[in-house]
N, C-alpha and C. Protein backbone atom coordinates (compact mmCIF):
# COMPACT_ATOMS: atom_id res chain seq x y z
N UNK A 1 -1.73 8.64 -14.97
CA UNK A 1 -2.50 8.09 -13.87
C UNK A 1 -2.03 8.70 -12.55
N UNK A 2 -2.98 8.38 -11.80
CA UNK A 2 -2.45 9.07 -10.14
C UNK A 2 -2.32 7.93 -9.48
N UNK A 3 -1.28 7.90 -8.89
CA UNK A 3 -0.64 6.92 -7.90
C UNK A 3 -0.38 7.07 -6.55
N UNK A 4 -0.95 6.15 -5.82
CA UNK A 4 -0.53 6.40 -4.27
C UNK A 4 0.13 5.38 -3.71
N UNK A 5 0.99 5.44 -3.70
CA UNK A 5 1.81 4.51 -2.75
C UNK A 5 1.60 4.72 -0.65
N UNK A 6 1.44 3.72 -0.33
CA UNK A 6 1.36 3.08 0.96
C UNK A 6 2.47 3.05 1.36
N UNK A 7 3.70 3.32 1.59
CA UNK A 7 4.87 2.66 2.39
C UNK A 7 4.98 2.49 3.73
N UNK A 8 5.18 1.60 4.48
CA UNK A 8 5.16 1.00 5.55
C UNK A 8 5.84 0.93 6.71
N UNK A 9 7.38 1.39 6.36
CA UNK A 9 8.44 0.94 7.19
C UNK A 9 9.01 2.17 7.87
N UNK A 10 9.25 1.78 8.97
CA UNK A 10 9.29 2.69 10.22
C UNK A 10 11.27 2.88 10.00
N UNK A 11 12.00 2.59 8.43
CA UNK A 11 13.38 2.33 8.31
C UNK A 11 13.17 3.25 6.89
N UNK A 12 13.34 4.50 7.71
CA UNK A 12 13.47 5.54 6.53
C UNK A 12 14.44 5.30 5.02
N UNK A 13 15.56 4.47 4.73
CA UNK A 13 16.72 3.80 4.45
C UNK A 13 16.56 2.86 4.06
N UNK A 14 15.58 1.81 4.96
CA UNK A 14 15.35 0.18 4.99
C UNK A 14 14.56 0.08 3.30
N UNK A 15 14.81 -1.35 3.47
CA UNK A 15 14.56 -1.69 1.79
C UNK A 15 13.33 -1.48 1.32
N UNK A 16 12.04 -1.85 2.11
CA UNK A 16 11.21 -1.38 1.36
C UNK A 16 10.83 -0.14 1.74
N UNK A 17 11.03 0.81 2.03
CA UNK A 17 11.48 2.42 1.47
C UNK A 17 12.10 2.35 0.35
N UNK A 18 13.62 1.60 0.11
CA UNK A 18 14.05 2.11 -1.25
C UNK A 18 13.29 1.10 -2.58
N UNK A 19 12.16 0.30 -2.07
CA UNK A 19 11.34 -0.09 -3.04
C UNK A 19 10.47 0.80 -3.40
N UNK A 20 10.01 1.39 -2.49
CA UNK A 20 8.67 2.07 -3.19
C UNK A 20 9.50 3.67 -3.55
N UNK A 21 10.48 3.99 -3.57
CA UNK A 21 10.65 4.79 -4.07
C UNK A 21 11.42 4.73 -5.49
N UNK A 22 11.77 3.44 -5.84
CA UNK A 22 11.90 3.21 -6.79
C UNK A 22 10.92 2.55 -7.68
N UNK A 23 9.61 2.34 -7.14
CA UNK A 23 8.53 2.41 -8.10
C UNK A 23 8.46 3.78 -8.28
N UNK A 24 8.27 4.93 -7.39
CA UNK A 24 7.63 6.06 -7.67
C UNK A 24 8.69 7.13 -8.41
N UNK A 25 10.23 6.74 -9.09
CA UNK A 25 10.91 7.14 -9.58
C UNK A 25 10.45 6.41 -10.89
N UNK A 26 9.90 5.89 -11.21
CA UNK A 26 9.84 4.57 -12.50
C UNK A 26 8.95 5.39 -12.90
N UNK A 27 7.57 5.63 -12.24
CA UNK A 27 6.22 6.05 -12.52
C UNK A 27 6.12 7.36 -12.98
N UNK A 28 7.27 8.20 -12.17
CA UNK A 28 7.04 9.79 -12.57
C UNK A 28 7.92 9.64 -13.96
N UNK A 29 8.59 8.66 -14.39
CA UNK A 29 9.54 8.93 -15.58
C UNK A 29 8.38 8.62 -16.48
N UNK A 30 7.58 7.60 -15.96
CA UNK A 30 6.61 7.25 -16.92
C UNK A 30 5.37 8.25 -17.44
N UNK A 31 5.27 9.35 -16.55
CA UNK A 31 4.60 10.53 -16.62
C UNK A 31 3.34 10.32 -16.15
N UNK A 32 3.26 9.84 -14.92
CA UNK A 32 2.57 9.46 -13.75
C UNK A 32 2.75 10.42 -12.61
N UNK A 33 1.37 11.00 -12.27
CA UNK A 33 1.55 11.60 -10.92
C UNK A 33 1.72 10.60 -10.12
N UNK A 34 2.39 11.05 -9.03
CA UNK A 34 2.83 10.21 -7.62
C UNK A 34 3.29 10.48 -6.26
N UNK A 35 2.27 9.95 -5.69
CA UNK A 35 2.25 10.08 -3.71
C UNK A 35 3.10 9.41 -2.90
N UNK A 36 3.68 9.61 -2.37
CA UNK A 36 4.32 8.45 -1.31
C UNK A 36 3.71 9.31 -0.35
N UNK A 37 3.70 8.22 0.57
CA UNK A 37 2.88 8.59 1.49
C UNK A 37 3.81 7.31 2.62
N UNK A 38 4.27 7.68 3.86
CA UNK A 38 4.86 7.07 4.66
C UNK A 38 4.16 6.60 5.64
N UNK A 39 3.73 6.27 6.11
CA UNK A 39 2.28 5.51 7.16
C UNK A 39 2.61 5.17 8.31
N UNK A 40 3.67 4.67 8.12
CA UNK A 40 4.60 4.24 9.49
C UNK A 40 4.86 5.72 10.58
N UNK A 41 5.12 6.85 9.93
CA UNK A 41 5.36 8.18 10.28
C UNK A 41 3.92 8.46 10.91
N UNK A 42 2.56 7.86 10.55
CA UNK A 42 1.22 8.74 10.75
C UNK A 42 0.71 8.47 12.29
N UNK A 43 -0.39 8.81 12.70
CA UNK A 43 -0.80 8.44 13.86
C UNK A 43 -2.62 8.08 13.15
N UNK A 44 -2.29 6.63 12.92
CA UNK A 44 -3.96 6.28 12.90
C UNK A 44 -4.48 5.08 13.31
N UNK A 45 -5.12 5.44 14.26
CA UNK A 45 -5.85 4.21 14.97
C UNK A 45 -6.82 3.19 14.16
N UNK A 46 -6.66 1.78 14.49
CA UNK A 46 -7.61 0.84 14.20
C UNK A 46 -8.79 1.45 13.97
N UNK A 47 -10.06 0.64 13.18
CA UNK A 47 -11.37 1.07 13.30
C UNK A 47 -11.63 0.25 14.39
N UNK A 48 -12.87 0.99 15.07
CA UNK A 48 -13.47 1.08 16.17
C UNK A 48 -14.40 0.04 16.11
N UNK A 49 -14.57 -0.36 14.81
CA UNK A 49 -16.33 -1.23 14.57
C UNK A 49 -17.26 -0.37 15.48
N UNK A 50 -17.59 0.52 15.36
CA UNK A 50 -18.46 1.42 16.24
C UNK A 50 -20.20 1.68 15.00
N UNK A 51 -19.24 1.49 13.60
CA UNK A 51 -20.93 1.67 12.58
C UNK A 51 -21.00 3.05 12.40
N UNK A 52 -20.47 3.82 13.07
CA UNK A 52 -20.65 5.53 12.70
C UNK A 52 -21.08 5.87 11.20
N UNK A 53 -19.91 5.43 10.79
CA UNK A 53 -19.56 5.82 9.56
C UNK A 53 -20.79 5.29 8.45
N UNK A 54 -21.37 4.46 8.75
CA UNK A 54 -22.80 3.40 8.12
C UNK A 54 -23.60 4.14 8.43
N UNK A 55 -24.07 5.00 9.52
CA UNK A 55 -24.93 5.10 10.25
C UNK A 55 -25.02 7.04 9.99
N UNK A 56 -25.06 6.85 11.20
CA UNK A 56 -25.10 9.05 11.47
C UNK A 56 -23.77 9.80 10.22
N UNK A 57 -22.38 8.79 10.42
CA UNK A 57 -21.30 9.39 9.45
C UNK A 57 -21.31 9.56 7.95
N UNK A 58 -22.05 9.01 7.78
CA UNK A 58 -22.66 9.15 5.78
C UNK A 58 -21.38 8.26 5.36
N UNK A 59 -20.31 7.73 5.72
CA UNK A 59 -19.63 7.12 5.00
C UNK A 59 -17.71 7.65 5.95
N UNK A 60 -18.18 8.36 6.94
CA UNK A 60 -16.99 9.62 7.42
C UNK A 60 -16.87 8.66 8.64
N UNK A 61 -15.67 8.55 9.20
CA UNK A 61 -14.98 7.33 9.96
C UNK A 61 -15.44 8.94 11.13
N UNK A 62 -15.91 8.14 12.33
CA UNK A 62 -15.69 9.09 13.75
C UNK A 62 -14.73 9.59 14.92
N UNK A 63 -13.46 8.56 14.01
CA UNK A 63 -12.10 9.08 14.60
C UNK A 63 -11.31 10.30 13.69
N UNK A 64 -10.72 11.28 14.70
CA UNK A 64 -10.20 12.12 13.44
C UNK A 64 -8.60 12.55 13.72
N UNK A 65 -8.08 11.35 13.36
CA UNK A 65 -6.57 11.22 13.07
C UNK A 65 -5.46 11.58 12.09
N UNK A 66 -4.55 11.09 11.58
CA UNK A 66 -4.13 11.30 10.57
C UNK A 66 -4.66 10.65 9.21
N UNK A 67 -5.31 9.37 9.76
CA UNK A 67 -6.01 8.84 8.33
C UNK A 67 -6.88 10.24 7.45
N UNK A 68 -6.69 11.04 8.20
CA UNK A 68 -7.72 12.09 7.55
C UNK A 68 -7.23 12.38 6.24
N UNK A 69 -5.42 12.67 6.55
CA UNK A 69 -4.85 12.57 5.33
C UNK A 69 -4.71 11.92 3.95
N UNK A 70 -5.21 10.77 4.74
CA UNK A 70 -5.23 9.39 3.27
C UNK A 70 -6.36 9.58 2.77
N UNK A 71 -8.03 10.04 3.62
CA UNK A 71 -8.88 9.74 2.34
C UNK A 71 -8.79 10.72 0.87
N UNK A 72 -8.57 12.01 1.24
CA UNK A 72 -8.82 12.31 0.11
C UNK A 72 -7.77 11.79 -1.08
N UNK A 73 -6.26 11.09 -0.55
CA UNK A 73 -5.44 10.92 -1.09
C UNK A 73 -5.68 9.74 -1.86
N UNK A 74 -6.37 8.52 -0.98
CA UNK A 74 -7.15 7.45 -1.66
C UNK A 74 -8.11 7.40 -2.34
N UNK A 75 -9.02 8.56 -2.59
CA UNK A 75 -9.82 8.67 -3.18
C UNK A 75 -9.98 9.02 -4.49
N UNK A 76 -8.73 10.00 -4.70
CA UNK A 76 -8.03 10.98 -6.06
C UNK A 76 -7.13 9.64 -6.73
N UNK A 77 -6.92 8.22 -6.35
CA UNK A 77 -6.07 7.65 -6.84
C UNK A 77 -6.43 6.66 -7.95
N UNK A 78 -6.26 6.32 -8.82
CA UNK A 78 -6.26 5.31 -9.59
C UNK A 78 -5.65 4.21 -9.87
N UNK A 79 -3.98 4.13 -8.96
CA UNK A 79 -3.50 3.47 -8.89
C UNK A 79 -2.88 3.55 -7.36
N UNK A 80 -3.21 2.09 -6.49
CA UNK A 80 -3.04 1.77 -4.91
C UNK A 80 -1.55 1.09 -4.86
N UNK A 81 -0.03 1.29 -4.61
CA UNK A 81 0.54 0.34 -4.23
C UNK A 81 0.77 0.34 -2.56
N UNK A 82 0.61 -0.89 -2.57
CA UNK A 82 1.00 -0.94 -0.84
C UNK A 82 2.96 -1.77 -0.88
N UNK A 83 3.64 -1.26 0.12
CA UNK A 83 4.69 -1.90 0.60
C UNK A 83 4.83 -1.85 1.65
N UNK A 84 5.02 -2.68 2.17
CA UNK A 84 5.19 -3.37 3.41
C UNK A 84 6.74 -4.51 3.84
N UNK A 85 7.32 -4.06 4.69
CA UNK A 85 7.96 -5.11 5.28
C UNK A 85 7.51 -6.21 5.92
N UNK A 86 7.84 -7.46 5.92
CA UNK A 86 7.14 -8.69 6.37
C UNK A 86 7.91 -8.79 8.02
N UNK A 87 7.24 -8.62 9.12
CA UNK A 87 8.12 -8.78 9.91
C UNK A 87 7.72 -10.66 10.54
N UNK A 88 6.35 -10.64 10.56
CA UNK A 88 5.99 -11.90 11.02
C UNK A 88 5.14 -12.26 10.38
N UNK A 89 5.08 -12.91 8.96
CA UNK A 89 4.14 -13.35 7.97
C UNK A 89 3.14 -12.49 7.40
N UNK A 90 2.81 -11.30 7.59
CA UNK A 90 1.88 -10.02 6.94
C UNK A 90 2.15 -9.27 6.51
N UNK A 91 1.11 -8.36 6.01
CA UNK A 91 1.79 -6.68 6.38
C UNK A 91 1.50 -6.06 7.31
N UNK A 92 2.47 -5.49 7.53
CA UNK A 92 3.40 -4.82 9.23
C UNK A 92 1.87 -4.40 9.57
N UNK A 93 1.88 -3.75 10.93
CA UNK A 93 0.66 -3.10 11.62
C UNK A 93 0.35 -1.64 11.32
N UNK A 94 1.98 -1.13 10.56
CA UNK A 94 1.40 0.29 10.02
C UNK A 94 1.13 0.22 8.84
N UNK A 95 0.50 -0.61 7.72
CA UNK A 95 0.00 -0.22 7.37
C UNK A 95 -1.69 -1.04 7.21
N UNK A 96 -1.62 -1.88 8.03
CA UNK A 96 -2.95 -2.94 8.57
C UNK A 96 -4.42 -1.45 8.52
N UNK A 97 -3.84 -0.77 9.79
CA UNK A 97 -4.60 0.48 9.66
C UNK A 97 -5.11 1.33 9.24
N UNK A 98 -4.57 1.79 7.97
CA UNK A 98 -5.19 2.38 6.88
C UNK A 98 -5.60 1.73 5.99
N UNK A 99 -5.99 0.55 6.15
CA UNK A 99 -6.44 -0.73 5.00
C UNK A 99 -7.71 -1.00 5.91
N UNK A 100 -7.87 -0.89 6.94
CA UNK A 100 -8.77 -1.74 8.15
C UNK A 100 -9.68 -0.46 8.13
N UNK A 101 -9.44 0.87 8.15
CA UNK A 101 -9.87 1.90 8.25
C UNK A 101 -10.65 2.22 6.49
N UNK A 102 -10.38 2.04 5.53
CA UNK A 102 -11.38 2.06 4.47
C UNK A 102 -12.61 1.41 4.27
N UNK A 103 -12.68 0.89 5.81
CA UNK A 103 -13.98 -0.01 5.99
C UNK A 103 -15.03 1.23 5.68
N UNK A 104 -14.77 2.41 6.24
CA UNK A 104 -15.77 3.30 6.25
C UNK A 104 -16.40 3.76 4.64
N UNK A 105 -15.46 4.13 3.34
CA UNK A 105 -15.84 3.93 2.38
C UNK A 105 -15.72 2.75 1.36
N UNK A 106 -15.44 1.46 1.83
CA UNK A 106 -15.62 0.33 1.12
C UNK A 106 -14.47 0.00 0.60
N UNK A 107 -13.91 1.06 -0.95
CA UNK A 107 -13.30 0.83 -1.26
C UNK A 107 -12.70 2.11 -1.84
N UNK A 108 -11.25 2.46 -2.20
CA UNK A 108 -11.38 3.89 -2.85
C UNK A 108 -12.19 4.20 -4.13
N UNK A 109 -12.87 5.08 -4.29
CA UNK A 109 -13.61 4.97 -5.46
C UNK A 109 -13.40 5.38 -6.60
N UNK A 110 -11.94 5.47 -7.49
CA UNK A 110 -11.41 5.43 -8.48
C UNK A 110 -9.97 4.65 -8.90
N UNK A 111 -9.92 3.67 -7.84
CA UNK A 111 -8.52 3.14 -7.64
C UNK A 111 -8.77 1.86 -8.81
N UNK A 112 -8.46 1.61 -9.80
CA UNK A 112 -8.66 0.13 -10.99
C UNK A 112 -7.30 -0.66 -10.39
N UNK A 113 -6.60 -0.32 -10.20
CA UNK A 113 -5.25 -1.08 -10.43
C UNK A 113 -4.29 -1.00 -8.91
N UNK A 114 -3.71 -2.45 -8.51
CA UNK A 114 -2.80 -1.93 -7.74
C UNK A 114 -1.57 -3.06 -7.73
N UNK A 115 -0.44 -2.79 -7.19
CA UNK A 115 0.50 -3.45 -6.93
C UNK A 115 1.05 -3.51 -5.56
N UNK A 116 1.83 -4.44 -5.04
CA UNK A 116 2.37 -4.73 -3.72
C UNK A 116 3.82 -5.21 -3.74
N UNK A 117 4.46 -4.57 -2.73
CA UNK A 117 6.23 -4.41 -2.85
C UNK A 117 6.28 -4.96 -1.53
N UNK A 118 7.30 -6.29 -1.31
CA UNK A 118 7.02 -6.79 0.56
C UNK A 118 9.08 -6.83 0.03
N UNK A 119 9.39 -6.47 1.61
CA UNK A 119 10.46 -7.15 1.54
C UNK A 119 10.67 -7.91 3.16
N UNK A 120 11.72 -8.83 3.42
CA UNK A 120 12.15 -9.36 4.12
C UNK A 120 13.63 -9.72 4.38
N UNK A 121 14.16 -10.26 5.58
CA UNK A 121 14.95 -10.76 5.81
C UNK A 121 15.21 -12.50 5.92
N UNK A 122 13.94 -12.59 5.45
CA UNK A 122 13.99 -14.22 5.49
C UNK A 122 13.07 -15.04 4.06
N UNK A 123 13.57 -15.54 3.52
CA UNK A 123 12.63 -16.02 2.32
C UNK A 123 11.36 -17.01 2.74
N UNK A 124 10.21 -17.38 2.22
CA UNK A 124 9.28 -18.17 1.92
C UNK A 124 8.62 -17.24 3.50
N UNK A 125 7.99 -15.80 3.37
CA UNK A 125 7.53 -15.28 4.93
C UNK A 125 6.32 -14.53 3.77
N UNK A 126 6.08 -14.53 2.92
CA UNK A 126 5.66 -13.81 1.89
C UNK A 126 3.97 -14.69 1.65
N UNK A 127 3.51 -15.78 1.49
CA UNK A 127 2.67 -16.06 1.58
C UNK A 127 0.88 -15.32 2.53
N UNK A 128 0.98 -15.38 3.38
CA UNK A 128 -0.03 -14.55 4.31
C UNK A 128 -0.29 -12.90 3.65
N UNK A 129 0.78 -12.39 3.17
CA UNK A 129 0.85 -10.67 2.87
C UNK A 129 0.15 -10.61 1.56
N UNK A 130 0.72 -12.11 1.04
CA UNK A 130 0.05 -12.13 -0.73
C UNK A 130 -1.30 -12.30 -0.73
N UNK A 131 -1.53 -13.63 -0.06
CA UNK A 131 -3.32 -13.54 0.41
C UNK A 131 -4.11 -12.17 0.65
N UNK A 132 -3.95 -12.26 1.24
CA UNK A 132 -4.11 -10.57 1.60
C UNK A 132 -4.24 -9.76 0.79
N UNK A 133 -3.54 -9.28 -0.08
CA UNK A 133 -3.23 -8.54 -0.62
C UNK A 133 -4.15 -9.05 -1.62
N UNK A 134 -4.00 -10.22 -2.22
CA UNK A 134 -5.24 -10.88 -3.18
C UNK A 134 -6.56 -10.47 -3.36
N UNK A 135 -6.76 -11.01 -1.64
CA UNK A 135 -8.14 -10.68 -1.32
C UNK A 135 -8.65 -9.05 -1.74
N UNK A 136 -7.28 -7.95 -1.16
CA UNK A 136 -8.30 -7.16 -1.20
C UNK A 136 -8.47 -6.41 -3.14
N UNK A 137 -7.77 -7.08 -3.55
CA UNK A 137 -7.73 -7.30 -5.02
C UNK A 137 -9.03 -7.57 -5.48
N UNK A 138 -9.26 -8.65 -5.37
CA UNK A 138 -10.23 -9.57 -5.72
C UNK A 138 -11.51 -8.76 -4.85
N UNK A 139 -12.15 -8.59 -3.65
CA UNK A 139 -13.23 -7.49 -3.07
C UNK A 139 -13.21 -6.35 -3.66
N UNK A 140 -12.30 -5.21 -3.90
CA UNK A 140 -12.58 -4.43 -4.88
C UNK A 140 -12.53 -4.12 -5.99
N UNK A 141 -12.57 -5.38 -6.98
CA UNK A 141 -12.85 -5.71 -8.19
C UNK A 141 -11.54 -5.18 -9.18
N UNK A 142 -10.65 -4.91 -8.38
CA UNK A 142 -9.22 -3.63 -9.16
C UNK A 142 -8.52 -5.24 -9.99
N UNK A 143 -7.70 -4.52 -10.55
CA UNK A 143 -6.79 -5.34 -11.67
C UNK A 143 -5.62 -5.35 -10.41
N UNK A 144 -4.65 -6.36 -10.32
CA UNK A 144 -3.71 -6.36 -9.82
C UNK A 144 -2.25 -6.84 -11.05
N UNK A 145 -1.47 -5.49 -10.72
CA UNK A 145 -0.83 -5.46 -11.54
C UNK A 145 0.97 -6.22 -11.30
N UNK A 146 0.74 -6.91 -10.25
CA UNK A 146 1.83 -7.60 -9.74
C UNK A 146 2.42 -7.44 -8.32
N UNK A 147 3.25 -8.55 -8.12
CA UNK A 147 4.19 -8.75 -6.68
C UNK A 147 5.46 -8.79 -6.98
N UNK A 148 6.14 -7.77 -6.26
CA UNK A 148 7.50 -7.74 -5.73
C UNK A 148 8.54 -8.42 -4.72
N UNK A 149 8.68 -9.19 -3.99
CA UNK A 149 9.26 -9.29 -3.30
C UNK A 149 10.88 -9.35 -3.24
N UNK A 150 11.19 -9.31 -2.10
CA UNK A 150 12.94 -9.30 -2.24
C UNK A 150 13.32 -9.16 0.04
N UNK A 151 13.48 -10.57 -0.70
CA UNK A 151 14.68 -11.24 0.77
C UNK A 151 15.82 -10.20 0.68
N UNK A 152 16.92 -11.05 2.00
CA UNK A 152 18.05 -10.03 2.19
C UNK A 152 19.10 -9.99 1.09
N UNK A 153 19.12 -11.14 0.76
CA UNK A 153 20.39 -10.99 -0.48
C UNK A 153 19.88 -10.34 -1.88
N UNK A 154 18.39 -9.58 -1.85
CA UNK A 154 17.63 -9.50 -2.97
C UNK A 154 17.73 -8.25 -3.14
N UNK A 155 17.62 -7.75 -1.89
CA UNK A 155 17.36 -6.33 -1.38
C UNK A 155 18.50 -4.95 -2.39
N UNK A 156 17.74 -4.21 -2.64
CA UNK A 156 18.29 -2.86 -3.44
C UNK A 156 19.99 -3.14 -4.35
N UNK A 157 18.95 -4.59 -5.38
CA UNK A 157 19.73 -5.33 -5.97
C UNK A 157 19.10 -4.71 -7.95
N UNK A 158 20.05 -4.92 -8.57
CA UNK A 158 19.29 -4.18 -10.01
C UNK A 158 18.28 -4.94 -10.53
N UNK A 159 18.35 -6.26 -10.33
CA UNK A 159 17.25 -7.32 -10.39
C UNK A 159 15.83 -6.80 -10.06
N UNK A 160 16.19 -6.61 -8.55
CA UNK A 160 14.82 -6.15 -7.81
C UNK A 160 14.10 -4.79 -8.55
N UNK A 161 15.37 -4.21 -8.68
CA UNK A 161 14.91 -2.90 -9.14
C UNK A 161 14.09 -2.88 -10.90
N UNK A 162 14.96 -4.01 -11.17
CA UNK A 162 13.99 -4.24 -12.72
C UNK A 162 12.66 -4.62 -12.31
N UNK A 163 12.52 -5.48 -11.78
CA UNK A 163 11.06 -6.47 -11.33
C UNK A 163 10.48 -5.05 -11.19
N UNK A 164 10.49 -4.54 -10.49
CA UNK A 164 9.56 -3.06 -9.53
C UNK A 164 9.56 -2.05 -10.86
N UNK A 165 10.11 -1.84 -11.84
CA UNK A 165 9.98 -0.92 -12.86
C UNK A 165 9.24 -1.88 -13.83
N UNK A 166 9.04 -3.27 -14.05
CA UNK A 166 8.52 -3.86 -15.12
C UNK A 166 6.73 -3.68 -14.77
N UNK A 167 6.74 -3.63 -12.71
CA UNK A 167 5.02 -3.36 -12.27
C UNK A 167 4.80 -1.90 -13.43
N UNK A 168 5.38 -1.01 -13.53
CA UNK A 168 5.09 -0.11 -13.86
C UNK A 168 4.86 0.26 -15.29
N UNK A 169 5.44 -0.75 -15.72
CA UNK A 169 5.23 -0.92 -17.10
C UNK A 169 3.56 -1.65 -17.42
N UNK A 170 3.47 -1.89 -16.57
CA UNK A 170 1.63 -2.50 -16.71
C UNK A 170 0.47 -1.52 -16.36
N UNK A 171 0.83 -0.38 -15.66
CA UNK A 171 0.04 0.35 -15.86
C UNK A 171 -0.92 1.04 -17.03
């Protein structure tokens, strides 16, 4: 399968970095292609609600940023994980943007399956990110193949690291 990972965190080091790279060490053992893709690093603006893309754009967003990079990357994927650090009950604002921005093609159009990796420094902050994350589960009809999370005492613990290799086992 082709996999794209979302990672979020502007903490090259920080834990969920060493989450999603320990999904995408799990996945390539599993003989899975795999993207990381750092988001926090990109420069892409909110959508505009401007309709372009409905309208005159055939489906093509009228900003031309770095999201440019993600569509074809989202598009080639079959499997979506997003990770995100929870800083104030969501997921962070980098990666809000490239989620807010697929407004233009709906949904990726080979993605079945995805998973979500949050970490924090504080437990029970995880609720709002899961919704979320549900929802966009549930709107593009994909299988969701599980949640990760891991507080501070959780963090780049072998535990955690099992949980995040067992998502991968559901692929």
């Amino acid at each position: 399968m082709n996999i794209l990972i979302l990672q979020s965190s502007p903490r090259a080091k920080g834990s969920t970095a060493w989450m999603a790279e320990v999904y995408k060490q799990a996945a390539e053992t599993a003989g899975h292609q795999v993207t990381l893709c750092n988001v926090s690093h990109k420069k892409i603006a909110g959508c505009l609600a401007c309709e372009y893309c409905h309208n005159k754009g055939n489906g093509a967003c009228i900003q031309k940023d770095d999201m440019q990079e993600l569509y074809p990357l989202m598009a080639e994927a079959d499997v979506l994980v997003l990770a995100s650090p929870i800083y104030y009950f969501t997921l962070n604002a980098q990666i809000q943007a490239p989620l807010q921005r697929m407004y233009c093609v709906n949904k990726p159009a080979k993605v079945t399956k995805m998973s979500l990796l949050l970490s924090s420094y504080s437990p029970g902050v995880y609720d709002g990110a899961m919704a979320e994350y549900r929802d966009i589960c549930n709107y593009w009809g994909v299988t969701d193949t599980g949640i990760v999370t891991a507080k501070n005492d959780e963090q780049h613990t072998d535990a955690t690291k099992a949980k995040i290799e067992a998502l991968v086992g559901k692929l």
